[in-house]
C-alpha atoms as a PDB file:
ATOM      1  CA  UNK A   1      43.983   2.250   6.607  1.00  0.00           C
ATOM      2  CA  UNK A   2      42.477  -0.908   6.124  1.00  0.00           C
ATOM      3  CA  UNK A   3      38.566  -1.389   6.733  1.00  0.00           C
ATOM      4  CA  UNK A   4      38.484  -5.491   6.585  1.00  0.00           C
ATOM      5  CA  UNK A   5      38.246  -5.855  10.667  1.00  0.00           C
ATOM      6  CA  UNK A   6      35.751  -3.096  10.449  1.00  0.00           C
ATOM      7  CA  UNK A   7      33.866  -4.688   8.020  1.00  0.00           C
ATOM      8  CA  UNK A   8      33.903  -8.246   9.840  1.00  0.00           C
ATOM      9  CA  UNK A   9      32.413  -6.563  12.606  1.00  0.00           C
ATOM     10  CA  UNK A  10      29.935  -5.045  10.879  1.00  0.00           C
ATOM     11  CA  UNK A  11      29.063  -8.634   8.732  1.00  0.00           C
ATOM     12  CA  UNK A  12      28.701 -10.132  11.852  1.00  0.00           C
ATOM     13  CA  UNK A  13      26.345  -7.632  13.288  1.00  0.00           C
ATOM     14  CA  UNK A  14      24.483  -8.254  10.332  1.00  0.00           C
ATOM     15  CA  UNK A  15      24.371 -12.118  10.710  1.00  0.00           C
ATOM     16  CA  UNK A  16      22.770 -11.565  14.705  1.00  0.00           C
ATOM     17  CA  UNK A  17      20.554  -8.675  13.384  1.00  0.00           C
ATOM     18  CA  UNK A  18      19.225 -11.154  10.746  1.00  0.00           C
ATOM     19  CA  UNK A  19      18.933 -14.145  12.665  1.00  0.00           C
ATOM     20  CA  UNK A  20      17.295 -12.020  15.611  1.00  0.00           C
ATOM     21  CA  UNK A  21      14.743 -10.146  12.733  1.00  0.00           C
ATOM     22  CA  UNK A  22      13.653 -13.941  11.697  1.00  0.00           C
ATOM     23  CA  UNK A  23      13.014 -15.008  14.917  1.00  0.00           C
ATOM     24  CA  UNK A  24      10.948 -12.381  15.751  1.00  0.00           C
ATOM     25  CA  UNK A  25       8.819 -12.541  12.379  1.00  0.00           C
ATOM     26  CA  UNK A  26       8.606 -16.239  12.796  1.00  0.00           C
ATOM     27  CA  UNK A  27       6.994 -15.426  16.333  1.00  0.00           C
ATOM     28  CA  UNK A  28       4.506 -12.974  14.807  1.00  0.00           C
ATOM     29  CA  UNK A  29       3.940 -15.125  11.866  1.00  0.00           C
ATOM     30  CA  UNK A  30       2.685 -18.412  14.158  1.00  0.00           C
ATOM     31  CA  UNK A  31       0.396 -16.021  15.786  1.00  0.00           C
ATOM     32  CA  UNK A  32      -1.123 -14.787  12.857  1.00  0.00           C
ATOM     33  CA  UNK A  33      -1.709 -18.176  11.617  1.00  0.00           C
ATOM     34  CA  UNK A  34      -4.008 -18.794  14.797  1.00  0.00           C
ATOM     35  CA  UNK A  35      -5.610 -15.589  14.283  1.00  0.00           C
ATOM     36  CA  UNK A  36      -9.101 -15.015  12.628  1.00  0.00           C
ATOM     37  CA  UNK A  37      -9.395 -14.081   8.999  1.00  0.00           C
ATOM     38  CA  UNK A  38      -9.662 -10.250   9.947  1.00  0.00           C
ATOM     39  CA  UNK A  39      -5.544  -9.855   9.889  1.00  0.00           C
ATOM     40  CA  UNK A  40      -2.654  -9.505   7.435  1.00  0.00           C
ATOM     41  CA  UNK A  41       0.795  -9.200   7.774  1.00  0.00           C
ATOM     42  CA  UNK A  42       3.002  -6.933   5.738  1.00  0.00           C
ATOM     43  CA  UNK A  43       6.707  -7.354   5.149  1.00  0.00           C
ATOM     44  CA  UNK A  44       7.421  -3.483   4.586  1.00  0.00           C
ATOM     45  CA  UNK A  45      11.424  -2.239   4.227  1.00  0.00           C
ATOM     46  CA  UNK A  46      12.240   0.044   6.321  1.00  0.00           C
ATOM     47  CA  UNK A  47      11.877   3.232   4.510  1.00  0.00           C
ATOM     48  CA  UNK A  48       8.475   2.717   3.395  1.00  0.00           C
ATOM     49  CA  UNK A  49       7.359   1.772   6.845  1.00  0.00           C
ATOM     50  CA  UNK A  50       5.868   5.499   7.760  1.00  0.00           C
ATOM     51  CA  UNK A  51       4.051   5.577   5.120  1.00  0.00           C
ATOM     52  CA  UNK A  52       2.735   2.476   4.606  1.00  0.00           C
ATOM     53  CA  UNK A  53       1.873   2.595   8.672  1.00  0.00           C
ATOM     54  CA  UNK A  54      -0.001   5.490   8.047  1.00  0.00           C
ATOM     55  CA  UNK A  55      -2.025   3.382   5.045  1.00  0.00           C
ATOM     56  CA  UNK A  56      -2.682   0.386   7.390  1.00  0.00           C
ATOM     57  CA  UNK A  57      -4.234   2.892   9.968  1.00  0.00           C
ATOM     58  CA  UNK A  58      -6.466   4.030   7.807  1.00  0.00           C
ATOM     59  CA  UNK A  59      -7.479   0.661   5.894  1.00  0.00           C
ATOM     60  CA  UNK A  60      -8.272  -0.593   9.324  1.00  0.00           C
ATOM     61  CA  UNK A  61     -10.962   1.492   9.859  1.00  0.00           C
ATOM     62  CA  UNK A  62     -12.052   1.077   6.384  1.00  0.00           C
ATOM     63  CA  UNK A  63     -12.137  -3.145   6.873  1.00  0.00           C
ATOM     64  CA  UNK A  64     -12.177  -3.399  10.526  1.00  0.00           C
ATOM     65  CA  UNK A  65      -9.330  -5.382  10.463  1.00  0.00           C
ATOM     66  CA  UNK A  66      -5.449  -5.569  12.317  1.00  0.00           C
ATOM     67  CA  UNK A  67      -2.941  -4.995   9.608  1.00  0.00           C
ATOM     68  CA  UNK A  68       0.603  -6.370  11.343  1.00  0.00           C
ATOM     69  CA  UNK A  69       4.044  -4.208   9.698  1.00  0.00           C
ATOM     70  CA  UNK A  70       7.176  -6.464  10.148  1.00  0.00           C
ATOM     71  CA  UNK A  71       9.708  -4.125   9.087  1.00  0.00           C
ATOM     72  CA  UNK A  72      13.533  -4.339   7.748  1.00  0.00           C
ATOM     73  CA  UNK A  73      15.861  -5.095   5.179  1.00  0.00           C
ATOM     74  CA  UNK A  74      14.190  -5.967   1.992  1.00  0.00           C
ATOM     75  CA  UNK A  75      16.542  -9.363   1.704  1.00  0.00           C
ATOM     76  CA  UNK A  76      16.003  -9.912   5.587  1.00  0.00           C
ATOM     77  CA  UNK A  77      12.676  -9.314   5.036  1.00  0.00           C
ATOM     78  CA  UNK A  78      12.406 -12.127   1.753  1.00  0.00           C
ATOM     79  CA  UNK A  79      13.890 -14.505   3.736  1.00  0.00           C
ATOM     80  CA  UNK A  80      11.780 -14.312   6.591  1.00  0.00           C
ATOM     81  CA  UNK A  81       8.814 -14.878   4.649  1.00  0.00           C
ATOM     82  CA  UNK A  82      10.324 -17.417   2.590  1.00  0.00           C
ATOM     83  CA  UNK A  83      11.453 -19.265   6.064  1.00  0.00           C
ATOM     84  CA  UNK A  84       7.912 -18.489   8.072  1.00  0.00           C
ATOM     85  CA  UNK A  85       5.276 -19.341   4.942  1.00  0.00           C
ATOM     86  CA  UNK A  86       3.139 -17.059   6.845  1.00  0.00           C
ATOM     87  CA  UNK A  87       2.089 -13.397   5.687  1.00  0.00           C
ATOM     88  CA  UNK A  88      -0.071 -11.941   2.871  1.00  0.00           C
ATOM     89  CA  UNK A  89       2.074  -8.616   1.126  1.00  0.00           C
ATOM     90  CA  UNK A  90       5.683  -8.014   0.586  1.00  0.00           C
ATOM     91  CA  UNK A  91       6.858  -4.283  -0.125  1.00  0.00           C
ATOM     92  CA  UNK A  92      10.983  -4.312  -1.123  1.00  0.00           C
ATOM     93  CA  UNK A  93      12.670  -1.103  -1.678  1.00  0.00           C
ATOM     94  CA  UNK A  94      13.568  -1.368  -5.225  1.00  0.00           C
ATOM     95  CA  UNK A  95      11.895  -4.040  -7.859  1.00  0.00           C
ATOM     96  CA  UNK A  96      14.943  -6.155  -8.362  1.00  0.00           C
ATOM     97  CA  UNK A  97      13.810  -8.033  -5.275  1.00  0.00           C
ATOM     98  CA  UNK A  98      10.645  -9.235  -7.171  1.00  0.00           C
ATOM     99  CA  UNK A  99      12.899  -9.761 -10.318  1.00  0.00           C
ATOM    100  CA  UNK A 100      15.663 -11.946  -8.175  1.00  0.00           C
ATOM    101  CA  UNK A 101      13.071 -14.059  -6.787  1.00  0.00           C
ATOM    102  CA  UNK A 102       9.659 -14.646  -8.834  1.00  0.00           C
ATOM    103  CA  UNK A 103      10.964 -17.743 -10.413  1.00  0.00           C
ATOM    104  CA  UNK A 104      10.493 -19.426  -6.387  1.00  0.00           C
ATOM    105  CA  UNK A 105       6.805 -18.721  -7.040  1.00  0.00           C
ATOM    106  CA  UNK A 106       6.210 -16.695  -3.736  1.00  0.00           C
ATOM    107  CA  UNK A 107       5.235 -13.201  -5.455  1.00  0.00           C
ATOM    108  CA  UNK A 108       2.215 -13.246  -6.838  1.00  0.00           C
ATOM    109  CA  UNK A 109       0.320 -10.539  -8.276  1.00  0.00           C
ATOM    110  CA  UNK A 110       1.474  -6.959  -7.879  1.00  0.00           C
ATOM    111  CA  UNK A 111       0.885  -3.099  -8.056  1.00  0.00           C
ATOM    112  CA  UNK A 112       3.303  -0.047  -8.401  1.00  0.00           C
ATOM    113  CA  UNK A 113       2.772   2.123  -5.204  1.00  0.00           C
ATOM    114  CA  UNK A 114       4.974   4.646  -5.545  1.00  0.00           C
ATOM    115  CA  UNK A 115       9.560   5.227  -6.534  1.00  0.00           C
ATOM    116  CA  UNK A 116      12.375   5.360  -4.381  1.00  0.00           C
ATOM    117  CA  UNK A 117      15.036   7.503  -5.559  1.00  0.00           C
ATOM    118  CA  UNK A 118      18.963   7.820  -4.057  1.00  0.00           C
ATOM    119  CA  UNK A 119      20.374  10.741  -2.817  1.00  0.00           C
ATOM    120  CA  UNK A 120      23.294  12.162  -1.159  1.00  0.00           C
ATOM    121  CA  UNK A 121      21.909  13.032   2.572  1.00  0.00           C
ATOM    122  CA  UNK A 122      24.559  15.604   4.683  1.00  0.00           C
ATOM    123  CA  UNK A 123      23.553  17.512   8.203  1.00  0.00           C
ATOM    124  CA  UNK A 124      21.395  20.451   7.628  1.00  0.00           C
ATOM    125  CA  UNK A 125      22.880  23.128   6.075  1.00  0.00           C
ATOM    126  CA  UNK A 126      25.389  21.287   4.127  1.00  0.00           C
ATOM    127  CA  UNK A 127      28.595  22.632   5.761  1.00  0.00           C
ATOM    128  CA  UNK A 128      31.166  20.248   4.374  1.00  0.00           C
ATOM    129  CA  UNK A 129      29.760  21.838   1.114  1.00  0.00           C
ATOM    130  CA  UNK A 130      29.317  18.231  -0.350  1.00  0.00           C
ATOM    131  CA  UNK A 131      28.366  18.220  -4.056  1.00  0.00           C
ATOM    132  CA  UNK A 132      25.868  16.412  -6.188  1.00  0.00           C
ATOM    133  CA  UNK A 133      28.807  13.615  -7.011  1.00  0.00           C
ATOM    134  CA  UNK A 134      29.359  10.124  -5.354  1.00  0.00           C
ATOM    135  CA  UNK A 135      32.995  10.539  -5.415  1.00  0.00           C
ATOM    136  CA  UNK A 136      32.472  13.091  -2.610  1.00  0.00           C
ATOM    137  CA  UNK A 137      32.196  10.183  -0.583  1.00  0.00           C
ATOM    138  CA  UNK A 138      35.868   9.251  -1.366  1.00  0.00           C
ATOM    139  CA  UNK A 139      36.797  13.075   0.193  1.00  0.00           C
ATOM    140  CA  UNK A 140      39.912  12.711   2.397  1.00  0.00           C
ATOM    141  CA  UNK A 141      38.006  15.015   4.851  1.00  0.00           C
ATOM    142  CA  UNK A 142      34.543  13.417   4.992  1.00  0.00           C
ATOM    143  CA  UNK A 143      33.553  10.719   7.126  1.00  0.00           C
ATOM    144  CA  UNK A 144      31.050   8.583   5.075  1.00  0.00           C
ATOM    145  CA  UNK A 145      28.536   5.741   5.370  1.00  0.00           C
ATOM    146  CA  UNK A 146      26.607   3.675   3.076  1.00  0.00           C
ATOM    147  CA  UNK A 147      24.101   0.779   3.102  1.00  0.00           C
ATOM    148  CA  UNK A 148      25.296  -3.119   3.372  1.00  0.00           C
ATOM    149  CA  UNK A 149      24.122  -4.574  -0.257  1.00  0.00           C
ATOM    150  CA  UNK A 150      23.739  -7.579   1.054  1.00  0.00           C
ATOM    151  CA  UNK A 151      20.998  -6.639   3.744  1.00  0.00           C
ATOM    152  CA  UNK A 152      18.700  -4.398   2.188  1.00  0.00           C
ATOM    153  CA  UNK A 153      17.708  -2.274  -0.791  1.00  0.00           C
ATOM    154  CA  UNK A 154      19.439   1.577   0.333  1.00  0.00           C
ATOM    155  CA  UNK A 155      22.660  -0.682   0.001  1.00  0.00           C
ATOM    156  CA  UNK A 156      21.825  -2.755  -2.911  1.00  0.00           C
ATOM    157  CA  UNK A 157      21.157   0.764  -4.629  1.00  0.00           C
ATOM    158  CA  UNK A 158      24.228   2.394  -3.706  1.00  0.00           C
ATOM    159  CA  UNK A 159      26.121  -0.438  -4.506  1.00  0.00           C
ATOM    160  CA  UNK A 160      24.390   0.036  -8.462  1.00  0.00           C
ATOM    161  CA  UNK A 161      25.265   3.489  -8.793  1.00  0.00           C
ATOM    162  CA  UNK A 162      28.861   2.935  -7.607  1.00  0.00           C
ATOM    163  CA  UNK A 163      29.574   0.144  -9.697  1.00  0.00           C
ATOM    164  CA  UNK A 164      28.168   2.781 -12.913  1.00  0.00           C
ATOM    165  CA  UNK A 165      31.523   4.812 -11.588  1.00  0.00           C
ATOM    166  CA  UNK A 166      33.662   1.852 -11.327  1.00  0.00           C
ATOM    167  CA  UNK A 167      34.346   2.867  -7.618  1.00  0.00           C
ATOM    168  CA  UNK A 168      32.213   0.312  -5.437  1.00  0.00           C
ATOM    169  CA  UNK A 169      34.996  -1.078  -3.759  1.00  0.00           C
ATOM    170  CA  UNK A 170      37.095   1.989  -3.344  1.00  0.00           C
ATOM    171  CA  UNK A 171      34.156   3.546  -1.332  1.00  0.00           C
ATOM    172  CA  UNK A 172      33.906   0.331   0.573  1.00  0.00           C
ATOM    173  CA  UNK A 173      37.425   0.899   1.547  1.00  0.00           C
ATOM    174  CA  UNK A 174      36.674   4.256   2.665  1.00  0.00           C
ATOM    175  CA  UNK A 175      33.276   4.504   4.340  1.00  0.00           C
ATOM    176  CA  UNK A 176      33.561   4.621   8.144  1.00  0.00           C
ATOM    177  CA  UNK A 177      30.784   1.153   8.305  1.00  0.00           C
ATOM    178  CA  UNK A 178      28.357  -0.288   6.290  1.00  0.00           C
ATOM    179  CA  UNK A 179      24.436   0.409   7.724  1.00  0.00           C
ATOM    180  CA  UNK A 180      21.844  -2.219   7.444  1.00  0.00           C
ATOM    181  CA  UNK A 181      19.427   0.117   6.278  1.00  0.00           C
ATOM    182  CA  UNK A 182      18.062   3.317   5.836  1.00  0.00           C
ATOM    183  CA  UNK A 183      17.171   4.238   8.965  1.00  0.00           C
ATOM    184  CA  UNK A 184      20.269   3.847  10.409  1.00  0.00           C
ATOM    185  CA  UNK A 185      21.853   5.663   7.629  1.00  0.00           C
ATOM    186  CA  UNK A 186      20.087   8.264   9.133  1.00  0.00           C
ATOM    187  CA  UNK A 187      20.219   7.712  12.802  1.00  0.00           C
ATOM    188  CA  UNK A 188      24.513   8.064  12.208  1.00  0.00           C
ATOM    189  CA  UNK A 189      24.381  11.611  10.055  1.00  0.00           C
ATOM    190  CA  UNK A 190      21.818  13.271  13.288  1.00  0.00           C
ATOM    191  CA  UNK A 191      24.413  11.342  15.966  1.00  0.00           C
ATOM    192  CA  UNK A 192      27.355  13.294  14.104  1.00  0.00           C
ATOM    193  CA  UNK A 193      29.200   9.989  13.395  1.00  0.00           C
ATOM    194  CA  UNK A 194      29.309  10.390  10.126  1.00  0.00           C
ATOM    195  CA  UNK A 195      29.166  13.606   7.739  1.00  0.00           C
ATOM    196  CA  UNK A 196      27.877  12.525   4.159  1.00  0.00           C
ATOM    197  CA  UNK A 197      25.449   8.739   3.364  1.00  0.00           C
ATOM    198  CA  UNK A 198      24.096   7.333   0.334  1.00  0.00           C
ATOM    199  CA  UNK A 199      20.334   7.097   1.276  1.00  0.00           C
ATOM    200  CA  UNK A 200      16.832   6.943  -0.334  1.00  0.00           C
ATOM    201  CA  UNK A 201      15.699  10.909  -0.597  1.00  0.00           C
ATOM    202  CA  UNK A 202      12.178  10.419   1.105  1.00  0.00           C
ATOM    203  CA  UNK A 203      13.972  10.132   4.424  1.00  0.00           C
ATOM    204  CA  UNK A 204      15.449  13.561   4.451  1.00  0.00           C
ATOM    205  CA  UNK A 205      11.502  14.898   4.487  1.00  0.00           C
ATOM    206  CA  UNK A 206      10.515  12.589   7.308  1.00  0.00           C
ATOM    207  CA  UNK A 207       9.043  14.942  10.179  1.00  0.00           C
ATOM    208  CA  UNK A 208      11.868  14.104  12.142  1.00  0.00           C
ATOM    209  CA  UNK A 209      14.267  14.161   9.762  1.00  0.00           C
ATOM    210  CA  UNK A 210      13.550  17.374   7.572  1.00  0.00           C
ATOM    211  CA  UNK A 211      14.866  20.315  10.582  1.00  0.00           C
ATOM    212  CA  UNK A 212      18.044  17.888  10.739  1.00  0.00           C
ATOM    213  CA  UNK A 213      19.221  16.428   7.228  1.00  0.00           C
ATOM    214  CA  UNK A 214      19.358  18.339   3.691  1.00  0.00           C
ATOM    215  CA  UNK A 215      18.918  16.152   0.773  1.00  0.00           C
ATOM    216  CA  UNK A 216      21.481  16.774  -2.507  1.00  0.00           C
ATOM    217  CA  UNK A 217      19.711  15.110  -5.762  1.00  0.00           C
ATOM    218  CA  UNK A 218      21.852  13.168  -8.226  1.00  0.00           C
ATOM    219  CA  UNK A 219      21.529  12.541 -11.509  1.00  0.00           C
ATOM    220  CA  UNK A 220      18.403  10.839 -12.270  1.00  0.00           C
ATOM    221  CA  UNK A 221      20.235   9.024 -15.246  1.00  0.00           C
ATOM    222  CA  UNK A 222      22.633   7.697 -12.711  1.00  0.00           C
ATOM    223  CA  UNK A 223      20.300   7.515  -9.759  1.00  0.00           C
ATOM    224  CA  UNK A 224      17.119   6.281 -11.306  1.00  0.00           C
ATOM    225  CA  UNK A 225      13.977   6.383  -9.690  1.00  0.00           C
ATOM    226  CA  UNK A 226      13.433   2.626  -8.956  1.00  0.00           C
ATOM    227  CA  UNK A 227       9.728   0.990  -8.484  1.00  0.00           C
ATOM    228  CA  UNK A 228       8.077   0.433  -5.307  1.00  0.00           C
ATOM    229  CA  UNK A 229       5.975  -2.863  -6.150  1.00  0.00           C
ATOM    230  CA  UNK A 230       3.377  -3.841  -3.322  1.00  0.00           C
ATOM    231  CA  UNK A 231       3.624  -8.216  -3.753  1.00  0.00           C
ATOM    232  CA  UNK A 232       0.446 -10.537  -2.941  1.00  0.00           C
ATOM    233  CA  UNK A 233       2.207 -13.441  -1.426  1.00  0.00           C
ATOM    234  CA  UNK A 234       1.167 -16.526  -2.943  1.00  0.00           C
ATOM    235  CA  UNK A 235       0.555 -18.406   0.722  1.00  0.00           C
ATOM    236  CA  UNK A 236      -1.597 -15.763   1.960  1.00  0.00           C
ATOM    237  CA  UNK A 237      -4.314 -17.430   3.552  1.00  0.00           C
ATOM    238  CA  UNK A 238      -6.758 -13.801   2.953  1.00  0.00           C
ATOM    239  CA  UNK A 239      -5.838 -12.656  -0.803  1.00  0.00           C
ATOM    240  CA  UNK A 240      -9.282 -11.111  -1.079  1.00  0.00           C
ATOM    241  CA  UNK A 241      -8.957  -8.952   1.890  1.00  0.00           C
ATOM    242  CA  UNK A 242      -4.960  -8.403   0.446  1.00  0.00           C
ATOM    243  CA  UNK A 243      -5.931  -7.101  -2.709  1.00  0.00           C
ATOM    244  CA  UNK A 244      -7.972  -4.946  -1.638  1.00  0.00           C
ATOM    245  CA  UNK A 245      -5.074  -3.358   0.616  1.00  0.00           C
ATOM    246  CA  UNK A 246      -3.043  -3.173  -2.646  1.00  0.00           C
ATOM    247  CA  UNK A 247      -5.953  -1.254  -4.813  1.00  0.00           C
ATOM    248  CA  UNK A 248      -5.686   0.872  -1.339  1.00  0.00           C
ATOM    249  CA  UNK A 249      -2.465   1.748  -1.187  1.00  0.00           C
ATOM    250  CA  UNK A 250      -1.968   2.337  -4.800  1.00  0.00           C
ATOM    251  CA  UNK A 251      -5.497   4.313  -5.197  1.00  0.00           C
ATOM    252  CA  UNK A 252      -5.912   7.955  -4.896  1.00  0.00           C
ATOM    253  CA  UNK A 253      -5.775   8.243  -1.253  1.00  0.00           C
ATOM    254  CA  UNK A 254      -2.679   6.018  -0.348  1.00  0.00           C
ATOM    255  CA  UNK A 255      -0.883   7.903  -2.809  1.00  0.00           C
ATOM    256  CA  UNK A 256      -1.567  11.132  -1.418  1.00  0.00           C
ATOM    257  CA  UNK A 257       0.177   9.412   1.789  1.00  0.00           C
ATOM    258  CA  UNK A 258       3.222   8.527  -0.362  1.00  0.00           C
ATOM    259  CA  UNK A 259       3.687  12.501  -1.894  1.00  0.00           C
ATOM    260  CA  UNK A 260       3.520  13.318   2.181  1.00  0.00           C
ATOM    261  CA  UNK A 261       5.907  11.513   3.655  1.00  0.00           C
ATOM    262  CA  UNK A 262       8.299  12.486   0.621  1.00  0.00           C
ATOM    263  CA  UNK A 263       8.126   9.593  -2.077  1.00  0.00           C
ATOM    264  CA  UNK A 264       7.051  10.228  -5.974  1.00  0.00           C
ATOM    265  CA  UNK A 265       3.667   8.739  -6.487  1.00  0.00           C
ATOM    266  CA  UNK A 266       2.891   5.774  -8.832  1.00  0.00           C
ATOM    267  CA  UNK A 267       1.819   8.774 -11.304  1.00  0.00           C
ATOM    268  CA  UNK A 268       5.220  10.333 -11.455  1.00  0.00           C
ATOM    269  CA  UNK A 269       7.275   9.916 -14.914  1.00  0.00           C
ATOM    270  CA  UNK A 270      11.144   8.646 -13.458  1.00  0.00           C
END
């Protein structure tokens, strides 16, 4: 059966999620710009947001100072920045986002923070006994989701590691919708609505995640750790106060933050 109407709906869910996302970071970003110098604002994707909330917390104390998380999609989240010009860090999901779009000259310096890594997520237990194998998503007998490529980095991912198996499109065909991102990759396996996703492996250790979800590693030559690279943004009106976040967040202690909530450190070997 055809997916295309599906998929229209689903493209079109994306266009109102994206247009309502900006909106609201435009909002927070006109605020900020009124605010004192005591503030940043973070662009995090949505997977790295538990951590990196738990950093901010912490570096707050540290400074004294409000550290603001606009969370999403890692393209969502580019193009809000690029549209506001307001905001000091930028933390995509994988590093082809800094790759794509340094030559615009709004990612400035950077550090390595920690690696994101795809996995094959299934309920708890596994008991459609999925294997360690991508074509499992193509299983006559599975219902399967995977991340829109075009909203955020979980989809941009699985759409890589597809296309190294030449069957991208056929899963596209098959998958029951396309999620705009890892959380609600998630959210759909502990509803029931789906049985098998494509999703980064740190959210199967979440604390609400972990008693629900069982992680199945691939390959790490086909599903390569991939570089979580904390951005200065070149308009941030409070670089000092940024960098030192960064040095933060990539230091001993913000790393031990990372290992918790699941993630491989910025010491790990991929």
């Amino acid at each position: 059966m055809s997916c295309l109407p599906l998929l229209r709906l689903t493209q079109r869910f994306h266009l109102v999620l994206c247009t309502t996302t900006l909106g609201l970071l435009l909002g927070a970003g006109a605020a900020l710009a009124q605010a004192g110098r005591s503030e940043l604002l973070l662009y995090c994707g949505i997977t790295m947001v538990r951590p990196m909330t738990e950093i901010a917390q912490t570096f707050e104390k540290r400074e004294s100072v409000k550290v603001t998380l606009a969370q999403g999609g890692s393209e969502d989240l580019y193009q809000a920045a690029r549209k506001s010009g307001v905001g000091d860090l930028y933390l995509p999901g994988e590093p082809s986002y800094r790759e794509k779009y340094l030559p615009e000259g709004l990612l400035g310096e950077f550090q390595l923070v920690g690696y994101n890594q795809l996995a094959i997520i299934v309920a708890k237990g596994n008991p459609k006994k999925v294997k360690a194998d991508p074509r499992e998503l193509l299983r006559k007998d599975l219902t399967a989701s995977i991340g829109n490529a075009t909203s955020g980095s979980v989809g941009k991912e699985s759409k890589d590691v597809l296309d190294q198996l030449k069957i991208y499109q056929a899963v596209v065909s098959a998958v029951a919708f396309l999620a705009p991102d890892s959380r609600g990759l998630s959210n759909s396996l502990k509803k029931g609505e789906v049985d098998v996703v494509l999703n980064w492996r740190a959210t199967g250790f979440f604390a609400d995640n972990i008693d629900k979800l069982e992680v199945i590693d691939l390959d790490p030559k086909l599903a390569r750790p991939q570089a979580l690279l904390l951005n200065l943004l070149t308009f941030s009106r409070h670089k000092e106060l940024a960098r030192r976040f960064i040095a933060f967040a990539a230091g001993e202690e913000g790393q031990a933050i990372f290992r918790k909530h699941g993630f491989l450190d910025n010491r790990s070997r991929p």
